[in-house]
N, C-alpha and C. Protein backbone atom coordinates (compact mmCIF):
# COMPACT_ATOMS: atom_id res chain seq x y z
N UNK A 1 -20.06 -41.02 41.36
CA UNK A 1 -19.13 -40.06 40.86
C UNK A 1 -19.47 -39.67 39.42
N UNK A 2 -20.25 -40.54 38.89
CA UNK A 2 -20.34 -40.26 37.39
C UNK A 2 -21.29 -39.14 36.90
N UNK A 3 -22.40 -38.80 38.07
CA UNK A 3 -23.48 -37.91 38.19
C UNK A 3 -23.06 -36.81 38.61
N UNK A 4 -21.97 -36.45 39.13
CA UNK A 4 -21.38 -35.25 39.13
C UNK A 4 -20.42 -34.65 38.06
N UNK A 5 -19.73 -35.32 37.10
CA UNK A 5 -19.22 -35.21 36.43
C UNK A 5 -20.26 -35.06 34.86
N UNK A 6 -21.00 -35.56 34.92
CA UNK A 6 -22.23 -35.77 33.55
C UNK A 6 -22.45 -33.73 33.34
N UNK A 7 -23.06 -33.74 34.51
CA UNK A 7 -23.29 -31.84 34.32
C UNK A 7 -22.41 -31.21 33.86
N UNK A 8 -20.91 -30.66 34.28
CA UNK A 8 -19.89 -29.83 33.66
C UNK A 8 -19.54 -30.40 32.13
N UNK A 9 -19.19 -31.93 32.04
CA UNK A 9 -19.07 -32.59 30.77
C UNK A 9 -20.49 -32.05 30.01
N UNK A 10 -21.52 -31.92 29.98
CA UNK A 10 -22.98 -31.58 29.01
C UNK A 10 -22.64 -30.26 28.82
N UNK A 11 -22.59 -29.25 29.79
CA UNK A 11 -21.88 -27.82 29.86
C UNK A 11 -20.76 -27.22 28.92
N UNK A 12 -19.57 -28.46 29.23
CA UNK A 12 -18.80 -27.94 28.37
C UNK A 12 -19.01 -28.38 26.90
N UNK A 13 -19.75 -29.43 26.32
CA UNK A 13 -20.29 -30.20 25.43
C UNK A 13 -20.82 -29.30 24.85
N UNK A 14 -21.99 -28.49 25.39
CA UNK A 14 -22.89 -27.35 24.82
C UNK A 14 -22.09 -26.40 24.43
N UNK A 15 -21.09 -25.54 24.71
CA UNK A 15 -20.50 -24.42 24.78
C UNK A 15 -19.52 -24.71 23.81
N UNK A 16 -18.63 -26.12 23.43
CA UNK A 16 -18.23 -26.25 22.30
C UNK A 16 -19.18 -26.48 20.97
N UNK A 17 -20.47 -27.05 21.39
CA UNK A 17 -21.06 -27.32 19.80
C UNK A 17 -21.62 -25.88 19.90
N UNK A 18 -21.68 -25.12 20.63
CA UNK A 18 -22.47 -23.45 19.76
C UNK A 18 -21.53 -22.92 19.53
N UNK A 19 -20.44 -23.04 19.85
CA UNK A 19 -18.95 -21.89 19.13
C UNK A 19 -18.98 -22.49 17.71
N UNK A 20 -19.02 -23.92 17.57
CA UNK A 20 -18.51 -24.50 16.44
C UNK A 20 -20.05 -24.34 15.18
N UNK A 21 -20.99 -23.63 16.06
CA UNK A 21 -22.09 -23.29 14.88
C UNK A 21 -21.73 -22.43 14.39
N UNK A 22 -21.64 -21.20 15.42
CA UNK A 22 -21.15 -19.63 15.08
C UNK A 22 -20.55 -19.64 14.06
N UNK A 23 -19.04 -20.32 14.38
CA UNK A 23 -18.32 -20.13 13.52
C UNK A 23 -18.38 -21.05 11.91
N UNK A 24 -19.51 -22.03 11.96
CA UNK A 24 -20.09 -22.43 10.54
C UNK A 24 -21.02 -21.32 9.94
N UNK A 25 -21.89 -20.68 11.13
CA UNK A 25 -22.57 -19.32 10.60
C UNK A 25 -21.45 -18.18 10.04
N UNK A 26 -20.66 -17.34 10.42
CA UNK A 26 -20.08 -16.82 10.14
C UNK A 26 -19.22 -17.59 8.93
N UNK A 27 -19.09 -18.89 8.59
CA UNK A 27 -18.15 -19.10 7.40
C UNK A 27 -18.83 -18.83 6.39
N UNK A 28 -20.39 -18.79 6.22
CA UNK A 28 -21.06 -18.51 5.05
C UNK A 28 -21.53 -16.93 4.81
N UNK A 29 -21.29 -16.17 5.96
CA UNK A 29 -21.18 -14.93 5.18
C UNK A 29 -20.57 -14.56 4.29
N UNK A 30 -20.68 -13.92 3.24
CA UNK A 30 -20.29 -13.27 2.01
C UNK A 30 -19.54 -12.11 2.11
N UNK A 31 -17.89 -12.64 2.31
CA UNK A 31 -17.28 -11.15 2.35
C UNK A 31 -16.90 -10.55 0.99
N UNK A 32 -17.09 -9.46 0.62
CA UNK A 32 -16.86 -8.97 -0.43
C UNK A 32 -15.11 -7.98 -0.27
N UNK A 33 -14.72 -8.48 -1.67
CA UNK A 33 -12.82 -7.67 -1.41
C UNK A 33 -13.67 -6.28 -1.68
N UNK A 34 -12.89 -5.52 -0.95
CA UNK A 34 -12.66 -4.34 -1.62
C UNK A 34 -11.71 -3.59 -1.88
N UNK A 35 -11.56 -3.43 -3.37
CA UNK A 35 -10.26 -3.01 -4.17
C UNK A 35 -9.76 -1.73 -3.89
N UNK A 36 -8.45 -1.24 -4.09
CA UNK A 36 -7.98 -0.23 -3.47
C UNK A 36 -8.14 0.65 -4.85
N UNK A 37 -8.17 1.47 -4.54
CA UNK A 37 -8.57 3.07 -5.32
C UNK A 37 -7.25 2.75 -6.46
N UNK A 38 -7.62 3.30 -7.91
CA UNK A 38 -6.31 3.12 -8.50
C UNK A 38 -5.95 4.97 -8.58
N UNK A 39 -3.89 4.46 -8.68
CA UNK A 39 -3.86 5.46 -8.55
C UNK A 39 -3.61 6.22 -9.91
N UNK A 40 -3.50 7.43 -9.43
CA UNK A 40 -3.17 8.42 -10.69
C UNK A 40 -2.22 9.85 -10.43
N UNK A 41 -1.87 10.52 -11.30
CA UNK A 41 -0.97 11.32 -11.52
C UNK A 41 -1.44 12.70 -10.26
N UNK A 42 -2.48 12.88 -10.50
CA UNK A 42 -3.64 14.10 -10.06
C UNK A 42 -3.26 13.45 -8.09
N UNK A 43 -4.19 12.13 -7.88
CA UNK A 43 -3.82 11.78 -6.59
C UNK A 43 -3.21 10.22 -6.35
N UNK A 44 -2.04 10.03 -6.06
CA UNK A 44 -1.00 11.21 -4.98
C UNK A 44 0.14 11.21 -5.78
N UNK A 45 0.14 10.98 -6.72
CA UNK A 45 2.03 10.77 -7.42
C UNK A 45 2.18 12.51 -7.38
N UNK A 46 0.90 13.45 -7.88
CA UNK A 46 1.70 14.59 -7.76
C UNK A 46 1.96 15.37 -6.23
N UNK A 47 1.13 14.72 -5.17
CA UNK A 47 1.68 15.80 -3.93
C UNK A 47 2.75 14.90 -3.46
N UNK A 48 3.23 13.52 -3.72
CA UNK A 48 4.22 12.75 -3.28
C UNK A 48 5.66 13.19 -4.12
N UNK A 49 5.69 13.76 -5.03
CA UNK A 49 6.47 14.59 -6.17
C UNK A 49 7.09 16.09 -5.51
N UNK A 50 5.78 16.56 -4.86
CA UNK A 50 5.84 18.42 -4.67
C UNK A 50 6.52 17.82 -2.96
N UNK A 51 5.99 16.72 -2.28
CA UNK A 51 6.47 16.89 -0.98
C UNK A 51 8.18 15.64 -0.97
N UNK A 52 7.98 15.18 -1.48
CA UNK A 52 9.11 14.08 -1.17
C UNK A 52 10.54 14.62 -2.51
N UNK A 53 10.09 15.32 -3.57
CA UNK A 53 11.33 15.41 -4.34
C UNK A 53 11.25 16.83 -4.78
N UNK A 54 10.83 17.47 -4.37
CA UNK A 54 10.57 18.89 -4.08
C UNK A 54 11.92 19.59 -3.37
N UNK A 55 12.68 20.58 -3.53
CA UNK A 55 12.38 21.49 -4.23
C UNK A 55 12.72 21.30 -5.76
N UNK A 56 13.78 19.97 -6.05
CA UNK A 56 14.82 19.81 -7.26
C UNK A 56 14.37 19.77 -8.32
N UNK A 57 12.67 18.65 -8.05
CA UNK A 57 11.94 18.37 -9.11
C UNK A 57 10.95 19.19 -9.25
N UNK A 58 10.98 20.28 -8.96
CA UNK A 58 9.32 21.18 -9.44
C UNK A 58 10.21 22.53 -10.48
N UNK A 59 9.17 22.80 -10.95
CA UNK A 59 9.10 23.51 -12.30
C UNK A 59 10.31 24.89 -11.93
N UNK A 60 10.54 24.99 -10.71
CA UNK A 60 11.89 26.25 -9.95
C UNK A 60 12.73 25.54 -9.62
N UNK A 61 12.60 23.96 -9.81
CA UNK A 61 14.12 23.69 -9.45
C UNK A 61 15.00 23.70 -10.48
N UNK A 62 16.18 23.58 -10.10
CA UNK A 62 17.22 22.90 -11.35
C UNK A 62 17.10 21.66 -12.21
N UNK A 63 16.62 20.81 -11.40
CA UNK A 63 16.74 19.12 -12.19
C UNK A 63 15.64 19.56 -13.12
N UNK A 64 15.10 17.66 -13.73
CA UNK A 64 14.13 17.34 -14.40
C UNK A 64 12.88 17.71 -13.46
N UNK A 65 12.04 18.72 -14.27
CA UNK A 65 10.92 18.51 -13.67
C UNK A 65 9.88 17.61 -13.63
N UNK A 66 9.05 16.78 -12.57
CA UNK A 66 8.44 16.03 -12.40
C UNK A 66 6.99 16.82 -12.13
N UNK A 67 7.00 18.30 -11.64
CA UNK A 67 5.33 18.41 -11.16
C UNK A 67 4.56 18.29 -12.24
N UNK A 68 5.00 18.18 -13.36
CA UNK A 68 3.50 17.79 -14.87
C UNK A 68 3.52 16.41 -15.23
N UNK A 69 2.47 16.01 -15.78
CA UNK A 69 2.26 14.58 -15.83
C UNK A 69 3.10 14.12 -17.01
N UNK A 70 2.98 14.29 -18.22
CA UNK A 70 4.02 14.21 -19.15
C UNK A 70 5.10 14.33 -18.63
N UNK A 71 6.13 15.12 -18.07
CA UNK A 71 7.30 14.79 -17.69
C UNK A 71 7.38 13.37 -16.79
N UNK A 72 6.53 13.27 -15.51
CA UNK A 72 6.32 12.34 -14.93
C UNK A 72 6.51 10.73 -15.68
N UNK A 73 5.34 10.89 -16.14
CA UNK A 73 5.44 9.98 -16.98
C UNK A 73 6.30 9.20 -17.63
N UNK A 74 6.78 10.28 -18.52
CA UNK A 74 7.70 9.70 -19.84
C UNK A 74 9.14 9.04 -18.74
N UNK A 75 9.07 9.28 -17.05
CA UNK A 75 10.15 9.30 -16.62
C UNK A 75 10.02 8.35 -15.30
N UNK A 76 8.86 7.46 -15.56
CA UNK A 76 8.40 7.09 -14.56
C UNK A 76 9.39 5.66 -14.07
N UNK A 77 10.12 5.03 -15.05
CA UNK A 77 11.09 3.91 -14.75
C UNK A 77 12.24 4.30 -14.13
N UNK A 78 12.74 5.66 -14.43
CA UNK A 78 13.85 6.24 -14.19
C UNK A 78 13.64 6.52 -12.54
N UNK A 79 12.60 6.67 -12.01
CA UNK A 79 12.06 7.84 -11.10
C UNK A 79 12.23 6.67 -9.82
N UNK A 80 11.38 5.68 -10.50
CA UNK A 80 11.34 3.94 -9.63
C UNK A 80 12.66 3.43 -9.27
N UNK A 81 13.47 3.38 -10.61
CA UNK A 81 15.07 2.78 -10.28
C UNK A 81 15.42 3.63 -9.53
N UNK A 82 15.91 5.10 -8.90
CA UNK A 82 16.26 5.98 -8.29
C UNK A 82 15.50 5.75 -6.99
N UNK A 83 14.11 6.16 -6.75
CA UNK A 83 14.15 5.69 -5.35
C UNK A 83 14.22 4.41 -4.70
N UNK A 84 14.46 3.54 -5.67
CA UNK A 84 14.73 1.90 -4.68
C UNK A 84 15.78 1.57 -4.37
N UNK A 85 16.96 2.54 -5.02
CA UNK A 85 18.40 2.87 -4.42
C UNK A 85 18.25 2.80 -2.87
N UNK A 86 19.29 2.05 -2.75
CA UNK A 86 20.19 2.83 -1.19
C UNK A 86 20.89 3.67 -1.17
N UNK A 87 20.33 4.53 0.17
CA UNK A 87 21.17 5.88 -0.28
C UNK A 87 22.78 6.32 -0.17
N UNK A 88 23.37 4.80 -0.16
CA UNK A 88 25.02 4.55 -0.38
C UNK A 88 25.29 4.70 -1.92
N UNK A 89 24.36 4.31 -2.45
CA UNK A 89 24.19 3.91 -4.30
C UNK A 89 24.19 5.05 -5.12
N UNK A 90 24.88 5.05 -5.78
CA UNK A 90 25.05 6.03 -7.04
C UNK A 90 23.72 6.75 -7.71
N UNK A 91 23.24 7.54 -7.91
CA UNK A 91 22.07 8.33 -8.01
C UNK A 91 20.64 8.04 -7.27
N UNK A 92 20.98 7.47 -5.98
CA UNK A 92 20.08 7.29 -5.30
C UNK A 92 18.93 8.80 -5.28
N UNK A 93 18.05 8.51 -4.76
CA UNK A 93 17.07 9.70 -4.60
C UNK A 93 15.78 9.54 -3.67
N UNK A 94 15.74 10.27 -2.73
CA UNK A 94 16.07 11.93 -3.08
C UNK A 94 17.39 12.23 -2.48
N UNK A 95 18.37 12.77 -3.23
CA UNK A 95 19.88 13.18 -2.83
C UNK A 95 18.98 14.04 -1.79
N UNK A 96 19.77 13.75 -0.30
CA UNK A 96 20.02 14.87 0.49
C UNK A 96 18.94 14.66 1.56
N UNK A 97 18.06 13.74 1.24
CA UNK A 97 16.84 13.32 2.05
C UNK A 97 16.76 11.63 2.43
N UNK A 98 16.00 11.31 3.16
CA UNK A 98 16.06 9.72 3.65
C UNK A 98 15.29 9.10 2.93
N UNK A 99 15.37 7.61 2.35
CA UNK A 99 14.91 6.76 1.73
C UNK A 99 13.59 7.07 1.73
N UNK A 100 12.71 6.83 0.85
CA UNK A 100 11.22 6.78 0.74
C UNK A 100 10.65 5.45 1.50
N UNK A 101 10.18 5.21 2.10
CA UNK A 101 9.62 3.92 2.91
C UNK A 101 9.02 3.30 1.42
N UNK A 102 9.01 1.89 2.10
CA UNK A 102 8.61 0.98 0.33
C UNK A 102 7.21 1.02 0.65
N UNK A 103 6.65 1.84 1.31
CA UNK A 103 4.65 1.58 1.27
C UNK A 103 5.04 2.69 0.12
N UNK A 104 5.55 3.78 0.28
CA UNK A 104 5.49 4.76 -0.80
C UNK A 104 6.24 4.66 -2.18
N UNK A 105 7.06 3.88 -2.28
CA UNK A 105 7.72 3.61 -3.73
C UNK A 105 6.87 2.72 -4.16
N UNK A 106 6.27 1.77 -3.69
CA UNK A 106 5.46 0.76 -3.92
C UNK A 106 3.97 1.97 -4.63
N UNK A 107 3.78 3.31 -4.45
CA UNK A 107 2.79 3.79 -4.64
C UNK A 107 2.85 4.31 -6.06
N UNK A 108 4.21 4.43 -6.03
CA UNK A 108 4.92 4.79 -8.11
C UNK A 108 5.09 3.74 -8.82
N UNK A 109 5.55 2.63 -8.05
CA UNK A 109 4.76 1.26 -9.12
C UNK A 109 3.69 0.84 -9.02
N UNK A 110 2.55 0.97 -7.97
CA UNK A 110 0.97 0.76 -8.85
C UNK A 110 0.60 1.57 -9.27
N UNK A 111 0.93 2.76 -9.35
CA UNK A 111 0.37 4.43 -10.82
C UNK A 111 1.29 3.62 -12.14
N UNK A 112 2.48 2.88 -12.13
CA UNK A 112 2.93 2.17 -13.19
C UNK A 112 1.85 1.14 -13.88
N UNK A 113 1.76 0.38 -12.95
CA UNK A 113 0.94 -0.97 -13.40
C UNK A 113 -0.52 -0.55 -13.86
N UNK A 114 -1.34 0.30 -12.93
CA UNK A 114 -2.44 1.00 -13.32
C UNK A 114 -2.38 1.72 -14.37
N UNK A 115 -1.78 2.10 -14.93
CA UNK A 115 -1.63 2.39 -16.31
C UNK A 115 -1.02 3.82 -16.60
N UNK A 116 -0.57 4.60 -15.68
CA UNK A 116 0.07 5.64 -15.57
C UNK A 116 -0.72 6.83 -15.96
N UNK A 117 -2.31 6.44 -15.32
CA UNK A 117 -3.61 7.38 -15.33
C UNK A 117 -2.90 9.11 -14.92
N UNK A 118 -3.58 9.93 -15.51
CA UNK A 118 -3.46 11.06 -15.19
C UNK A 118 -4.49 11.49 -14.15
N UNK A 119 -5.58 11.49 -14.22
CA UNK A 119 -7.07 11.64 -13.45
C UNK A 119 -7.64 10.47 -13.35
């Protein structure tokens, strides 16, 4: 009985020690990060501005305008506290439109942290 069993046991023996090379081969490849684009005023804070707080905030609306970078800017904490509102909350924004998803508010605090690049 032991001579029938020796073959599938060597079989499966083999088939675990070459997975477990592979995957020592593959641990020494060299993955390199790659960093995400920083952002800036030019791309996307201003078409996320003209499409998401548009019409109120561009240069024909009534409010503060946001489509120039200087305004932007100088207003960029104000702009953050407002869309992380719920839109139950007292100057939430955009009045009149649905919450910004947090992949995209999250996109006005790294143009913050990045240094509030224009280009």
């Amino acid at each position: 009985m032991k001579k029938i069993l020796v073959p599938p046991f060597t079989l499966l023996l083999g088939a675990f020690l070459s997975c477990s090379t592979a995957r020592k081969e593959q641990g020494t490849k060299t993955v390199t990060a790659v960093q995400p684009p920083i952002i800036t005023y030019e791309a996307p804070i201003k078409f996320l501005i003209i499409t998401k707080c548009g019409p109120c905030h561009l240069s024909t609306g009534e409010e503060v305008s946001y489509d120039n970078y200087t305004s932007a800017k100088e207003n960029i904490d104000g702009i953050i506290r407002r869309i992380k509102l719920q839109p139950q909350q007292h100057g939430f924004m955009p009045q009149k439109a649905p919450r910004l998803s947090d992949s995209l508010i999250h996109v006005f605090e790294q143009w913050k942290v990045d240094g509030l690049r224009e280009k």
